[in-house]
Protein backbone atom coordinates (compact mmCIF):
# COMPACT_ATOMS: atom_id res chain seq x y z
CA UNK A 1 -2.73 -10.03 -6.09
CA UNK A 2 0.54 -11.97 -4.68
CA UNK A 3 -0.14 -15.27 -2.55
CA UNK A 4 1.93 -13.17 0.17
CA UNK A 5 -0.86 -10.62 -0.15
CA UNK A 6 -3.69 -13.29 0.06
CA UNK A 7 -2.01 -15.56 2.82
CA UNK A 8 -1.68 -11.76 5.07
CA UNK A 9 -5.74 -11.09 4.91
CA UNK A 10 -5.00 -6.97 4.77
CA UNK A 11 -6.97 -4.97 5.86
CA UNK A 12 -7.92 -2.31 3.17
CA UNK A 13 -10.37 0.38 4.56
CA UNK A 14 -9.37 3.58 5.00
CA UNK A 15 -5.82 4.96 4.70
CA UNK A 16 -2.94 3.18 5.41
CA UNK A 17 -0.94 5.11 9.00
CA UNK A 18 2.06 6.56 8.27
CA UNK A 19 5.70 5.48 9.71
CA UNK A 20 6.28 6.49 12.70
CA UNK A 21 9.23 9.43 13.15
CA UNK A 22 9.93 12.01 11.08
CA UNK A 23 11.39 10.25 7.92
CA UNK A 24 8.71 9.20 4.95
CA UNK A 25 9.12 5.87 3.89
CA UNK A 26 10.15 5.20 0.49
CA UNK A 27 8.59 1.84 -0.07
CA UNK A 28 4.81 3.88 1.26
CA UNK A 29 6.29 6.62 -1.21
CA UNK A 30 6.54 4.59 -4.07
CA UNK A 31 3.23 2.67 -3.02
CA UNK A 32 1.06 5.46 -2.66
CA UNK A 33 2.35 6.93 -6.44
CA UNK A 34 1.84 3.80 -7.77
CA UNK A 35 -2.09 3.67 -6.31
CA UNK A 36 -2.29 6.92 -7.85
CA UNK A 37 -1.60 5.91 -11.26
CA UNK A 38 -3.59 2.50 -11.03
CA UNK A 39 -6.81 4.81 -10.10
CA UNK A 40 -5.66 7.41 -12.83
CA UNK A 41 -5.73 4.63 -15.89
CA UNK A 42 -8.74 3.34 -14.01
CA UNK A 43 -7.23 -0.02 -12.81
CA UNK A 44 -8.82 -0.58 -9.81
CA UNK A 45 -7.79 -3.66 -9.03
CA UNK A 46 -4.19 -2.33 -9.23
CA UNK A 47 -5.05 0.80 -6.56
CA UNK A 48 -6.20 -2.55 -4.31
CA UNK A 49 -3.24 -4.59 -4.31
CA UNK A 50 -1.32 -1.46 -3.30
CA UNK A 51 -3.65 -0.83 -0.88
CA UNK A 52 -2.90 -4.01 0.44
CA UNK A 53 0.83 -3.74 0.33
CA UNK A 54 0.43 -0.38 1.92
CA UNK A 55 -1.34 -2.11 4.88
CA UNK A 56 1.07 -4.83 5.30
CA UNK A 57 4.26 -3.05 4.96
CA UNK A 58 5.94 -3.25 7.78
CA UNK A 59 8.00 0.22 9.21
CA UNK A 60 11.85 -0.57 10.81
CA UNK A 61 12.31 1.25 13.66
């Protein structure tokens, strides 16, 4: 887990919100594939830390 991670005290129960509008947003894209794998090759601790990133990603408006 990044310090930025640890210093931002996320929040990781239940599924991250999704941006707001109509456009996905490639960084929760990439995120959410990247959680996929981590569970896939059983790496749980992986499929945290992007939950964590997922939760503290910010969305520009």
């Amino acid at each position: 887990m990044s310090a930025r991670v640890r210093r931002a005290g996320a929040e990781t129960s239940g599924t991250p919100v999704p941006p707001p509008g109509d456009k996905a947003c490639g960084v929760c894209a990439a995120l959410v594939r990247q959680r996929a794998q981590a569970r896939e090759n059983g790496d749980e601790a992986g499929a945290r830390e992007c939950e964590e990133e997922l939760a503290n990603h910010h969305h520009l408006a």
